[in-house]
PDB file of N, CA and C in Angstrom:
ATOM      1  N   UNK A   1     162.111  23.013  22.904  1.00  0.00           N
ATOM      2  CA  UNK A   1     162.414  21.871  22.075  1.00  0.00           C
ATOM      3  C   UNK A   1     163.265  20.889  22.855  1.00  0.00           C
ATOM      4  N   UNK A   2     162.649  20.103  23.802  1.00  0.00           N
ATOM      5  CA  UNK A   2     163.662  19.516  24.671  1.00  0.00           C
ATOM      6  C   UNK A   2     162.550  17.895  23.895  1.00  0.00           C
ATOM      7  N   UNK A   3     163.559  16.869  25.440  1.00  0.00           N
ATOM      8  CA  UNK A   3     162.756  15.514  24.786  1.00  0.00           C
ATOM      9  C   UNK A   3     161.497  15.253  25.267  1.00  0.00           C
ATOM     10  N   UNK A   4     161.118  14.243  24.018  1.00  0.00           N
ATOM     11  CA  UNK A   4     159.752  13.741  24.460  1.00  0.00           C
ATOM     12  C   UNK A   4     159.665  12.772  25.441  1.00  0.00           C
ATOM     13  N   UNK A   5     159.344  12.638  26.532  1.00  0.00           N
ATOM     14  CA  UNK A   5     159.599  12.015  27.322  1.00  0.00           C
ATOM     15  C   UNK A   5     159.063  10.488  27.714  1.00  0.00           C
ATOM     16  N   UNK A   6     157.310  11.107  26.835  1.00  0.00           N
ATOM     17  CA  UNK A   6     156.299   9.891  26.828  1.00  0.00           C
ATOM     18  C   UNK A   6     157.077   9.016  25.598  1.00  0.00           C
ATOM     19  N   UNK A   7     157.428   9.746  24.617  1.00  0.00           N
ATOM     20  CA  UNK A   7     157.494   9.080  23.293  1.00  0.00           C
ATOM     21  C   UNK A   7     159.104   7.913  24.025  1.00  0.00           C
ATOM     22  N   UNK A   8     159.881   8.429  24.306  1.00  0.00           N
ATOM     23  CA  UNK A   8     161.073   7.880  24.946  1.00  0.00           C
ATOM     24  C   UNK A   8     160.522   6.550  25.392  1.00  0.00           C
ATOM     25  N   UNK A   9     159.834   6.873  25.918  1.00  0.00           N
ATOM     26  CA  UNK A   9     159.118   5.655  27.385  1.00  0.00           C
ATOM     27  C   UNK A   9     158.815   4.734  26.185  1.00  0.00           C
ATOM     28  N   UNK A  10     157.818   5.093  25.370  1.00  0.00           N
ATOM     29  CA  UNK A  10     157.672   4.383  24.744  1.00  0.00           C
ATOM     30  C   UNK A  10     158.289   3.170  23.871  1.00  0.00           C
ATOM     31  N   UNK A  11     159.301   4.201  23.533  1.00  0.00           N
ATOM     32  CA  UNK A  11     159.674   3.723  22.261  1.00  0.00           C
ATOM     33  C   UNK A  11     161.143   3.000  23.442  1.00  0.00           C
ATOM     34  N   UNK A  12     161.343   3.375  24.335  1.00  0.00           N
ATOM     35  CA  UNK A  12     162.433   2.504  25.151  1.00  0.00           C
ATOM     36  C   UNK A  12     161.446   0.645  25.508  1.00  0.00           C
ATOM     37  N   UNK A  13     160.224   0.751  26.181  1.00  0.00           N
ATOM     38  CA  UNK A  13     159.525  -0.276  26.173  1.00  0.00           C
ATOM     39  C   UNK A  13     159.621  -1.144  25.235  1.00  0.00           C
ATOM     40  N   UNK A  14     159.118  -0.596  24.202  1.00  0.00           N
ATOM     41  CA  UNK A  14     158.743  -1.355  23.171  1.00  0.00           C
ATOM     42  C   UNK A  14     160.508  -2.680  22.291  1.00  0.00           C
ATOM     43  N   UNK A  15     161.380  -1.401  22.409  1.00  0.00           N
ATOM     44  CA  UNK A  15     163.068  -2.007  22.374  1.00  0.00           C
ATOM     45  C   UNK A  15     163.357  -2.997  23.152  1.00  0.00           C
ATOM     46  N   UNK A  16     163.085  -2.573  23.988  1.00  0.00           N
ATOM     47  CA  UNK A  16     163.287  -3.812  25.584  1.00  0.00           C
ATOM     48  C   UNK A  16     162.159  -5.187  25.064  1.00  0.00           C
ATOM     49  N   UNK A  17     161.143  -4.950  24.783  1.00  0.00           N
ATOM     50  CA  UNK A  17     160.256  -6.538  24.828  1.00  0.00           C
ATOM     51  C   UNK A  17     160.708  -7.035  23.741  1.00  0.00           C
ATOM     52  N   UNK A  18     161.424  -6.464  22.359  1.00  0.00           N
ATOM     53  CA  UNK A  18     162.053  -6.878  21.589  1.00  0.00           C
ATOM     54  C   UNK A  18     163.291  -7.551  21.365  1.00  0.00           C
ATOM     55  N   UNK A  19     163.630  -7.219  22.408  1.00  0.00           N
ATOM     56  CA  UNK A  19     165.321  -8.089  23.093  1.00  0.00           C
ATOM     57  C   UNK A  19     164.882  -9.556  22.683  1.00  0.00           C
ATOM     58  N   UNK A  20     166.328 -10.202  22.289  1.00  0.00           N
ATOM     59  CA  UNK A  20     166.234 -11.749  22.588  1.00  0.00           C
ATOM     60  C   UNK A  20     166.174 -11.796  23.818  1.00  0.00           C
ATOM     61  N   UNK A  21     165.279 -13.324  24.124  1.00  0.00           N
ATOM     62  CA  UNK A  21     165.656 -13.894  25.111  1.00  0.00           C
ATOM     63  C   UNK A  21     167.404 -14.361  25.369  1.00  0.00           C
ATOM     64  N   UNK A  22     167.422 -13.831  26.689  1.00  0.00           N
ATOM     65  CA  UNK A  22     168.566 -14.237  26.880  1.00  0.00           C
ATOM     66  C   UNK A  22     169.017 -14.719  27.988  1.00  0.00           C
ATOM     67  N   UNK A  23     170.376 -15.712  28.670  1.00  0.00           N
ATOM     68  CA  UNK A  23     170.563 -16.422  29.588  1.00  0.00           C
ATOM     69  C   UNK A  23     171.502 -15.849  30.603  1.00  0.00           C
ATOM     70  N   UNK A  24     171.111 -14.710  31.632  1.00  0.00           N
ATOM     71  CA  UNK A  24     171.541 -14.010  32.372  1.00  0.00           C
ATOM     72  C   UNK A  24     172.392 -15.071  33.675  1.00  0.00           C
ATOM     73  N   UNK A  25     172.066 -16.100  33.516  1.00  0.00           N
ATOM     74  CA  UNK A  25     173.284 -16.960  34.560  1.00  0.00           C
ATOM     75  C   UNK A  25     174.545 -17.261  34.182  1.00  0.00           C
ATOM     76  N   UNK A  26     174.828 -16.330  32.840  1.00  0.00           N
ATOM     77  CA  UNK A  26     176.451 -17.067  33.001  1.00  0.00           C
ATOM     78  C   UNK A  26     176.813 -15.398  32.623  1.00  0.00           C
ATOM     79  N   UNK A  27     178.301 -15.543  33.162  1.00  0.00           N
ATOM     80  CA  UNK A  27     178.852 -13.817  33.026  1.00  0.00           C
ATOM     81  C   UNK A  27     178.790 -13.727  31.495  1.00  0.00           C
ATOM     82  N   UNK A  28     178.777 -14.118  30.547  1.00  0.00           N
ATOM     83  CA  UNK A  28     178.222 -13.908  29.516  1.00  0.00           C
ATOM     84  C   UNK A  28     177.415 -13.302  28.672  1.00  0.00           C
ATOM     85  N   UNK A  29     176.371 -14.034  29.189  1.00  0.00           N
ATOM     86  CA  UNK A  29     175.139 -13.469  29.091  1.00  0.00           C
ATOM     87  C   UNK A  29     174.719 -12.523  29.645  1.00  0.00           C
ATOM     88  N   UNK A  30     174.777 -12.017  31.205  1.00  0.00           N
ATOM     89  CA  UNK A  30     174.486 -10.674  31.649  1.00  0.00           C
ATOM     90  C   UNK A  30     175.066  -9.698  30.774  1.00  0.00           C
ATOM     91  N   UNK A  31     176.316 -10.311  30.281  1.00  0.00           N
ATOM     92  CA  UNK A  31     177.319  -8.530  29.599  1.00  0.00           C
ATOM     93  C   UNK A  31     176.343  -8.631  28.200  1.00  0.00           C
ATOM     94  N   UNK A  32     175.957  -9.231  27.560  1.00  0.00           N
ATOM     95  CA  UNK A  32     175.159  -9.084  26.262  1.00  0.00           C
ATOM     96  C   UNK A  32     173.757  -8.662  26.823  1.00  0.00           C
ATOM     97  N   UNK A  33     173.017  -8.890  27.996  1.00  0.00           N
ATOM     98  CA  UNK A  33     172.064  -8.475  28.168  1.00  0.00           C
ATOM     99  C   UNK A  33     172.147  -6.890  29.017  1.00  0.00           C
ATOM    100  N   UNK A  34     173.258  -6.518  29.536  1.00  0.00           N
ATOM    101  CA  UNK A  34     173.819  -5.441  30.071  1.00  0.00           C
ATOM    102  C   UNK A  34     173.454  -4.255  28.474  1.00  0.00           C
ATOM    103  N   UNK A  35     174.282  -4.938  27.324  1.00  0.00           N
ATOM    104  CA  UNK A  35     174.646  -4.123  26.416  1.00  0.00           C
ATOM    105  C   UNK A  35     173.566  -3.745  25.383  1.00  0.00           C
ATOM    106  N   UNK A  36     172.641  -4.860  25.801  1.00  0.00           N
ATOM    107  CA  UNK A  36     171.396  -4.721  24.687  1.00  0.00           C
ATOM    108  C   UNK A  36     170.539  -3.792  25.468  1.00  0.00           C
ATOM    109  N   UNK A  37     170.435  -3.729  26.785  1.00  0.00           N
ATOM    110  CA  UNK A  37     169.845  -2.381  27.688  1.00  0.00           C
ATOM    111  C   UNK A  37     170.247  -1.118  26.885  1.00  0.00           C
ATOM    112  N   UNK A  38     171.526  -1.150  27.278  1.00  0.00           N
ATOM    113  CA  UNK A  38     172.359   0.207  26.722  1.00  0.00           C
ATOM    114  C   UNK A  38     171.905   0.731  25.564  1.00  0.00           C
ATOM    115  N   UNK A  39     171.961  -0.338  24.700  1.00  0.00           N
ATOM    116  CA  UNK A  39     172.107   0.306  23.298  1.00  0.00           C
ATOM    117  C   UNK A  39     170.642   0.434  22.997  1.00  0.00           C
ATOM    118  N   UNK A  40     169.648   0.146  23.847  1.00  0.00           N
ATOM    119  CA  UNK A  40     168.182   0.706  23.811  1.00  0.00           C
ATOM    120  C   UNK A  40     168.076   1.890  24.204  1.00  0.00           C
ATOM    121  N   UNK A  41     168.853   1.892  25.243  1.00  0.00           N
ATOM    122  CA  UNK A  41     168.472   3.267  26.640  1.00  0.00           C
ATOM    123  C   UNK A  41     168.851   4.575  25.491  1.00  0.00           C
ATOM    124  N   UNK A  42     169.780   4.362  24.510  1.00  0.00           N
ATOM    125  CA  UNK A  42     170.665   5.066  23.894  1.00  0.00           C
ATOM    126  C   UNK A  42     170.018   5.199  22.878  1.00  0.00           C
ATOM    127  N   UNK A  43     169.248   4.488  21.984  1.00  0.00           N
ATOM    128  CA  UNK A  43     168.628   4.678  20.435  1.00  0.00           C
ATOM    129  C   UNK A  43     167.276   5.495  21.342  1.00  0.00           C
ATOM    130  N   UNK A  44     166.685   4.874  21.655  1.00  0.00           N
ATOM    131  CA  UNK A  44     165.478   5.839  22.892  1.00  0.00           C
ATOM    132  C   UNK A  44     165.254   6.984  23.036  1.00  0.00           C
ATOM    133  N   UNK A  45     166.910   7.407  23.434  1.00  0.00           N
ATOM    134  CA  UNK A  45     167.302   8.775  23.610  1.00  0.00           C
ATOM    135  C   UNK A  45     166.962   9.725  22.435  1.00  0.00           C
ATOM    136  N   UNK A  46     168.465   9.303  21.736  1.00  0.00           N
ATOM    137  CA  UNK A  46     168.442   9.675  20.303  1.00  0.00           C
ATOM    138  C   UNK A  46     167.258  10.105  19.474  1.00  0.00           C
ATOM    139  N   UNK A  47     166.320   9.063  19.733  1.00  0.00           N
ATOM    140  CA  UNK A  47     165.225   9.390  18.444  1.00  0.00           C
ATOM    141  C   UNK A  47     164.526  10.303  19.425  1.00  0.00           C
ATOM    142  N   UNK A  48     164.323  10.593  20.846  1.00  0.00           N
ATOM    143  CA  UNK A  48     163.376  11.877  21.354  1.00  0.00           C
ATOM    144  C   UNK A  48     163.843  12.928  21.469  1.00  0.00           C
ATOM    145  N   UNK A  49     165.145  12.842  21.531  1.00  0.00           N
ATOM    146  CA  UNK A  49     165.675  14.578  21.483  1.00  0.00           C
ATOM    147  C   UNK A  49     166.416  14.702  20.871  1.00  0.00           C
ATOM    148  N   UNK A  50     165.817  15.749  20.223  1.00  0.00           N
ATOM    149  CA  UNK A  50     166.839  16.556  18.602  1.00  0.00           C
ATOM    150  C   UNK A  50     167.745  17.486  19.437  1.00  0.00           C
ATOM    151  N   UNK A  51     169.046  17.295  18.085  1.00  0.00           N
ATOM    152  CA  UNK A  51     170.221  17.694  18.605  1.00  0.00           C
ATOM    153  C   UNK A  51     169.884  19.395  17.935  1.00  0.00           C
ATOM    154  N   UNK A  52     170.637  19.910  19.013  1.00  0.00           N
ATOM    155  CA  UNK A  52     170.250  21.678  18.476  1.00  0.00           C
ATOM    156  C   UNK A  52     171.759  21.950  18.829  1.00  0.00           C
ATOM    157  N   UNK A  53     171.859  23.306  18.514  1.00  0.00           N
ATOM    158  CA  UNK A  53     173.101  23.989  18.773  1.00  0.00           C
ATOM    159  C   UNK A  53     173.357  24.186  19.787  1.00  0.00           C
ATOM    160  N   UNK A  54     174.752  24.430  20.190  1.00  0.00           N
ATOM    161  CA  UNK A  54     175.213  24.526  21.666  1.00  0.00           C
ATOM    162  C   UNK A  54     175.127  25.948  21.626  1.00  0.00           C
ATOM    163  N   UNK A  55     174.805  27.054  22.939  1.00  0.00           N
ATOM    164  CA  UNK A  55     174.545  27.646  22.906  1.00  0.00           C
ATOM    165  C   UNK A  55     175.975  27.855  23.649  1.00  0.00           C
ATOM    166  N   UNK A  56     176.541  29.203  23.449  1.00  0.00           N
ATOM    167  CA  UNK A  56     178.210  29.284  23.974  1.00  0.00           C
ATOM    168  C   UNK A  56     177.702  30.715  24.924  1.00  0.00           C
ATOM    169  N   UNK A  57     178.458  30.582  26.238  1.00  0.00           N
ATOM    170  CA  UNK A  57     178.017  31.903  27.521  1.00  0.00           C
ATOM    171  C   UNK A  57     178.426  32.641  26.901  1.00  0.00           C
ATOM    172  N   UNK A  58     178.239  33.994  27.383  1.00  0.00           N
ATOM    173  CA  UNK A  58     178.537  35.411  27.121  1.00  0.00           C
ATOM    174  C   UNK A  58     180.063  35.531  27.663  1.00  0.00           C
ATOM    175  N   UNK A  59     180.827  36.431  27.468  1.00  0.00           N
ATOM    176  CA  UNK A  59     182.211  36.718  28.418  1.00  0.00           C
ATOM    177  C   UNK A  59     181.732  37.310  29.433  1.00  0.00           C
ATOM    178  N   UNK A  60     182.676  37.159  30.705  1.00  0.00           N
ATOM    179  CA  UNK A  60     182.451  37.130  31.907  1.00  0.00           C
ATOM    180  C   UNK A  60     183.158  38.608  31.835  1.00  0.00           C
ATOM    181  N   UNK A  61     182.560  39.553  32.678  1.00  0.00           N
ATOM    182  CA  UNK A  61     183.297  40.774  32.989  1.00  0.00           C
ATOM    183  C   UNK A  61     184.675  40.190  33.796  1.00  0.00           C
ATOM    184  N   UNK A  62     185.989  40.896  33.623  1.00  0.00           N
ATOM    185  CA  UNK A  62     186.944  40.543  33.753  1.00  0.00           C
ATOM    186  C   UNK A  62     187.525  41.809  35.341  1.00  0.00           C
ATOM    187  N   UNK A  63     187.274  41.091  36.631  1.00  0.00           N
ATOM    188  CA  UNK A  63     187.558  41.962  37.620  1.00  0.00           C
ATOM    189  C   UNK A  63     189.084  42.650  37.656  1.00  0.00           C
ATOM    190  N   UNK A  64     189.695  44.313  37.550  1.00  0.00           N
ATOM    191  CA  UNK A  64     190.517  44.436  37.478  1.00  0.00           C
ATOM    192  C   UNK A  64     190.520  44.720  39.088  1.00  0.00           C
ATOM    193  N   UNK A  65     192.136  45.428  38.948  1.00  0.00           N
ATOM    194  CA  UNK A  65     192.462  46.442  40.531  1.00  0.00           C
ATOM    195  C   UNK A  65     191.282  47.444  40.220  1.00  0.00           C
ATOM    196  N   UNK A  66     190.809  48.234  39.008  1.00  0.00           N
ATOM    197  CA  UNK A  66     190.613  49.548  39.330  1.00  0.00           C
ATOM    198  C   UNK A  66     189.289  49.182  40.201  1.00  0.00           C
ATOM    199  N   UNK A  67     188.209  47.939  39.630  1.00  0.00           N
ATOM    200  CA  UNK A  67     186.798  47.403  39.978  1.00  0.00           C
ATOM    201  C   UNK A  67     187.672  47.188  41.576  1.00  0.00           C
ATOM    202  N   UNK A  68     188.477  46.434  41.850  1.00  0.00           N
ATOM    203  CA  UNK A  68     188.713  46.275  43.471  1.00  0.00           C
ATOM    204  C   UNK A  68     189.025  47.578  44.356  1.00  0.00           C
ATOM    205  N   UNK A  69     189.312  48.484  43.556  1.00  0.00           N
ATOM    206  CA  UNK A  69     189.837  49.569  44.501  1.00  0.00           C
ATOM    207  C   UNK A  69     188.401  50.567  44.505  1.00  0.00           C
ATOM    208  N   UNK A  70     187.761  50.640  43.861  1.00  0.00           N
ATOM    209  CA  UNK A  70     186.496  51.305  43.865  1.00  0.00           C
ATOM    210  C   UNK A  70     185.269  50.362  44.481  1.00  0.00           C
ATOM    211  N   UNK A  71     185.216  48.655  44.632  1.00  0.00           N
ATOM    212  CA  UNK A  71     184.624  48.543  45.606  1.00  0.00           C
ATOM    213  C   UNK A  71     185.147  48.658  46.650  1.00  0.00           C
ATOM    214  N   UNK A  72     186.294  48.440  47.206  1.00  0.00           N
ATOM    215  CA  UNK A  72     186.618  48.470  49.063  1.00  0.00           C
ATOM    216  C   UNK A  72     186.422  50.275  48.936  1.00  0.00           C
ATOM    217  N   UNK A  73     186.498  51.153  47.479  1.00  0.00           N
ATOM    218  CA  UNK A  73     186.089  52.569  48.611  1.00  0.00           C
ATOM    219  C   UNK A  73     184.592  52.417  49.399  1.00  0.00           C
ATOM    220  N   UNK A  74     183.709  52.109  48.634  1.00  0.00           N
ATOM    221  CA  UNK A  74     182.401  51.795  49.020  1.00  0.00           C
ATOM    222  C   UNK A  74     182.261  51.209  49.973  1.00  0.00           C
ATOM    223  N   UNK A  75     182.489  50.492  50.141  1.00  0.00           N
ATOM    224  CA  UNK A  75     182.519  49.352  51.516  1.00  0.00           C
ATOM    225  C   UNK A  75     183.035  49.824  52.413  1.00  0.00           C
ATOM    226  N   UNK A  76     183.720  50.746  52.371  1.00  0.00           N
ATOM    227  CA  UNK A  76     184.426  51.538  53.413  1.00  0.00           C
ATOM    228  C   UNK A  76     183.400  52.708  54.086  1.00  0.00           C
ATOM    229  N   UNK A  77     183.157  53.175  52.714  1.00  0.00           N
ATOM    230  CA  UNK A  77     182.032  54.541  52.987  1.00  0.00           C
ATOM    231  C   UNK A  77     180.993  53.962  53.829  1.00  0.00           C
ATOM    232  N   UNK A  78     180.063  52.841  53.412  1.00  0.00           N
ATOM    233  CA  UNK A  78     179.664  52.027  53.995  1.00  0.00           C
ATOM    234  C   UNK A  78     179.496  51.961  55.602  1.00  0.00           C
ATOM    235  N   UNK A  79     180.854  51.315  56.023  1.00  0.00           N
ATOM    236  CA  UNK A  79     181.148  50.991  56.546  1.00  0.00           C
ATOM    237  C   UNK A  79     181.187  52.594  58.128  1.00  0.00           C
ATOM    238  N   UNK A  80     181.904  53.137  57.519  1.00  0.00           N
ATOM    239  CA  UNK A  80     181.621  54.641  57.927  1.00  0.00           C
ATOM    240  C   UNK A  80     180.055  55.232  58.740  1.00  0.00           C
ATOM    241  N   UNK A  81     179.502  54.739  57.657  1.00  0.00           N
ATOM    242  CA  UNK A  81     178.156  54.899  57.732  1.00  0.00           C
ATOM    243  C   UNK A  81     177.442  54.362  58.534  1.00  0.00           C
ATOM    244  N   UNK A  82     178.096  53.498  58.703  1.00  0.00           N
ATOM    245  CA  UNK A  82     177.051  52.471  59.697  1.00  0.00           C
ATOM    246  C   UNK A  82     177.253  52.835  61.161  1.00  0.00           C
ATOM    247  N   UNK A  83     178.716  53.455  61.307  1.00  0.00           N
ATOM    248  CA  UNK A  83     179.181  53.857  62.575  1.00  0.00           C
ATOM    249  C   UNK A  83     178.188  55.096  63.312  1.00  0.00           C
ATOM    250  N   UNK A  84     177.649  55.794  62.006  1.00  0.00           N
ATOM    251  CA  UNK A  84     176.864  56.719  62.283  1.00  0.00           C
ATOM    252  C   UNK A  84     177.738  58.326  62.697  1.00  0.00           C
ATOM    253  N   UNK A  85     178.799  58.218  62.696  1.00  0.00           N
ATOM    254  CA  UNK A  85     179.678  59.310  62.980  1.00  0.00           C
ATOM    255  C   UNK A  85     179.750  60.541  61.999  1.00  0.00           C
ATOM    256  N   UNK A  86     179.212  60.710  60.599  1.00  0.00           N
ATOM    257  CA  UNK A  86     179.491  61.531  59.749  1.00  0.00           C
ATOM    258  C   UNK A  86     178.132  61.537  58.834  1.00  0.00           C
ATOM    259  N   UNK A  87     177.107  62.174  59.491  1.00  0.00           N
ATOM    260  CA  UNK A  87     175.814  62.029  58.611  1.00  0.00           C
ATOM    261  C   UNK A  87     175.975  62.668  56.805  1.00  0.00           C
ATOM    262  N   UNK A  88     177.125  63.083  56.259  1.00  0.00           N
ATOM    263  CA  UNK A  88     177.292  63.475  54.914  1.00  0.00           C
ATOM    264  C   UNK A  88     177.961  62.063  54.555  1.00  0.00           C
ATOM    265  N   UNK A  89     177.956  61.146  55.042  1.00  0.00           N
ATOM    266  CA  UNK A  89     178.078  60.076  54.429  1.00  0.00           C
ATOM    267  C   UNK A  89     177.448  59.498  53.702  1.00  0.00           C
ATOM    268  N   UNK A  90     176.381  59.473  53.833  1.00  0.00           N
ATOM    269  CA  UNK A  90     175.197  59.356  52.676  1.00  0.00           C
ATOM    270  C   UNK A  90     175.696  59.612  51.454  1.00  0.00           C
ATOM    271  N   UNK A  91     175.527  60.629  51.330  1.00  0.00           N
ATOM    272  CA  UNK A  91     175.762  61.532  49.655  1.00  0.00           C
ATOM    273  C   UNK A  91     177.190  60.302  49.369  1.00  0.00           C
ATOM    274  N   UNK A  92     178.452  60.499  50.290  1.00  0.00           N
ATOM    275  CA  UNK A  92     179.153  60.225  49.238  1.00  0.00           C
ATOM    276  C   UNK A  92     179.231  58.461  49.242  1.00  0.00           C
ATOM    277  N   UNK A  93     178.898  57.831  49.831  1.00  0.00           N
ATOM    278  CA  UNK A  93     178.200  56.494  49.732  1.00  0.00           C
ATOM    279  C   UNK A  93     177.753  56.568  48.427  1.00  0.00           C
ATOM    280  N   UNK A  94     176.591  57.270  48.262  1.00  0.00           N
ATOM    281  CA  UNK A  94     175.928  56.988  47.110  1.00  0.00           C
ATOM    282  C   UNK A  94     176.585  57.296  45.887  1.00  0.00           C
ATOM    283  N   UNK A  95     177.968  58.360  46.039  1.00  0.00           N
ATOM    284  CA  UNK A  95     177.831  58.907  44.908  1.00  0.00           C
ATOM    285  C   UNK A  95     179.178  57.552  44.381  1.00  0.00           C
ATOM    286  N   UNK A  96     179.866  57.300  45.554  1.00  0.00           N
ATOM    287  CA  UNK A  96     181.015  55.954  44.962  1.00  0.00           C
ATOM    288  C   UNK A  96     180.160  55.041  44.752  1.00  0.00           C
ATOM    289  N   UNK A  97     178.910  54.352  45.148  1.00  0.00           N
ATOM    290  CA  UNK A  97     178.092  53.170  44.715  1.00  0.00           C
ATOM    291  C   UNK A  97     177.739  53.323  43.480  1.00  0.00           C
ATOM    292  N   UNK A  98     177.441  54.622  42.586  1.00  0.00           N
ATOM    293  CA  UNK A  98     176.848  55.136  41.612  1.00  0.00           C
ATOM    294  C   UNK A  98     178.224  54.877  40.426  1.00  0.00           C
ATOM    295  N   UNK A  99     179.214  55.567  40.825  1.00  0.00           N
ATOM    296  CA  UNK A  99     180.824  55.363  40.494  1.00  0.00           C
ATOM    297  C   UNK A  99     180.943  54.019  39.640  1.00  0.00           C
ATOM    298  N   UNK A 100     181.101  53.238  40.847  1.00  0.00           N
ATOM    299  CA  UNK A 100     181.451  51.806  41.006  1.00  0.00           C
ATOM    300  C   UNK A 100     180.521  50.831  39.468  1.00  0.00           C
ATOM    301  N   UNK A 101     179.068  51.489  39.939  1.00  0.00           N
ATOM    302  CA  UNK A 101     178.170  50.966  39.287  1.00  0.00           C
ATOM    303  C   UNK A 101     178.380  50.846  37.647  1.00  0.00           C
ATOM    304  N   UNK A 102     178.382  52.399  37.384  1.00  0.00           N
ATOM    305  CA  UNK A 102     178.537  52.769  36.106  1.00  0.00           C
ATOM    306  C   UNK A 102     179.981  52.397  35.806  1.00  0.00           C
ATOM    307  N   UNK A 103     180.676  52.352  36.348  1.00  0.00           N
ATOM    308  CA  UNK A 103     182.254  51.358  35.549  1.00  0.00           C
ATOM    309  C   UNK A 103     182.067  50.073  35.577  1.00  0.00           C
ATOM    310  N   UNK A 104     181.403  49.239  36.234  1.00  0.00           N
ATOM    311  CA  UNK A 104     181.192  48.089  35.615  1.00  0.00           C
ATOM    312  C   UNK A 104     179.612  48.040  34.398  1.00  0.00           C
ATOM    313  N   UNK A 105     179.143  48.989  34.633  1.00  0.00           N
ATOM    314  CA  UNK A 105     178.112  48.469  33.470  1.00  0.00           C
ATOM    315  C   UNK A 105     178.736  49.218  32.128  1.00  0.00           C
ATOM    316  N   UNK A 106     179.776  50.068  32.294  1.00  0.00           N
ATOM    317  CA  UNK A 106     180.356  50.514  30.535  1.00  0.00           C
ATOM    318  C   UNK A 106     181.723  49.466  30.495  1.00  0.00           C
ATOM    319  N   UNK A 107     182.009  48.724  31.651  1.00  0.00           N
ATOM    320  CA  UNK A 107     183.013  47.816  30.929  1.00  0.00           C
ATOM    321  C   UNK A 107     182.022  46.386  30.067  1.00  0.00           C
ATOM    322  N   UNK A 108     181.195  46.481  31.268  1.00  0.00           N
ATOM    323  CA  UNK A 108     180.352  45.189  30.380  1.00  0.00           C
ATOM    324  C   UNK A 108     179.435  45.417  29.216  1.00  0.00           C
ATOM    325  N   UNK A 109     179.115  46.724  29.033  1.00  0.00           N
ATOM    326  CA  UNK A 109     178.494  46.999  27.329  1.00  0.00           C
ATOM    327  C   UNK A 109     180.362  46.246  26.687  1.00  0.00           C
ATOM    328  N   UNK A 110     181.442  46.773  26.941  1.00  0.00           N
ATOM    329  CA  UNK A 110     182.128  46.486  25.862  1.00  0.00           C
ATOM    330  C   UNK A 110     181.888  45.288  25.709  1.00  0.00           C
ATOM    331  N   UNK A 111     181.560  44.382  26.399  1.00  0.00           N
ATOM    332  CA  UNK A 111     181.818  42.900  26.277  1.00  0.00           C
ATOM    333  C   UNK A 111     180.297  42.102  25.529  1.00  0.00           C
ATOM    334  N   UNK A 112     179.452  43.071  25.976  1.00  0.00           N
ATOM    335  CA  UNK A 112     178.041  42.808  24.870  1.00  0.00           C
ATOM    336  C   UNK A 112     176.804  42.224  26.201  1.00  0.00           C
ATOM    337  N   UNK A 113     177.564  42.533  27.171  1.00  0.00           N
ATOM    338  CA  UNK A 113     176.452  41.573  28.152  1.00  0.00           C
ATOM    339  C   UNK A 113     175.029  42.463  28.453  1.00  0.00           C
ATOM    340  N   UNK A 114     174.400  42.149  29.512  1.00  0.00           N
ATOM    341  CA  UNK A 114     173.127  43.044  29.750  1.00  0.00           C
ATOM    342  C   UNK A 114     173.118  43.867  30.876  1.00  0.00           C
ATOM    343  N   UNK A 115     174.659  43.959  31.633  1.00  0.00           N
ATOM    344  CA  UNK A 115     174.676  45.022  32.737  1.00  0.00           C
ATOM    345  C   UNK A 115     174.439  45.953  32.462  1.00  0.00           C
TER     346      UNK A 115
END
């Protein structure tokens, strides 16, 4: 349900050839012919797109220490890992990524989101 865009065009055209003539050489006249634009560009609007409800965001998960201290473990494990020095790194990589995971997706059910 957004605007009509043709109908706009239209119905903005049709406003505009309806304007008085008017005498754009004196500062005067441009500001009345400035304002009679406007207040076309603006009724134009108006009549093609219906006003709907504002739609308000969801709450934002709220990052604590505990979310920071359980990602740098990961990133660490990670990090470990990459060195290649401790092939049981795997497992526990996965099992703090898994950790990490599931505490932010049961903090964000509280909040109603879709994590």
């Amino acid at each position: 349900m957004g605007t009509n865009w043709g109908s706009f065009r239209g119905d903005l055209k049709d406003r505009l050839e309806r304007g008085p003539e008017m005498n754009m050489k004196s500062e005067t006249g441009l500001g009345l012919a400035i304002h009679w634009v406007q207040q076309a560009l603006i009724s134009a609007y108006e009549d093609n797109c219906p006003l709907g409800p504002v739609k308000t965001g969801r709450q934002s998960l709220k990052w604590t220490l505990e979310f920071e201290s359980l990602r740098r473990g990961v990133r660490r494990l990670f990090n470990k890992l990459r060195s290649g020095k401790n092939p049981h790194s795997w497992e526990l990589y996965r099992e703090a990524q898994r950790k990490y995971r599931k505490e932010v997706r049961n903090d964000s059910k509280k909040l109603g989101g879709p994590l």
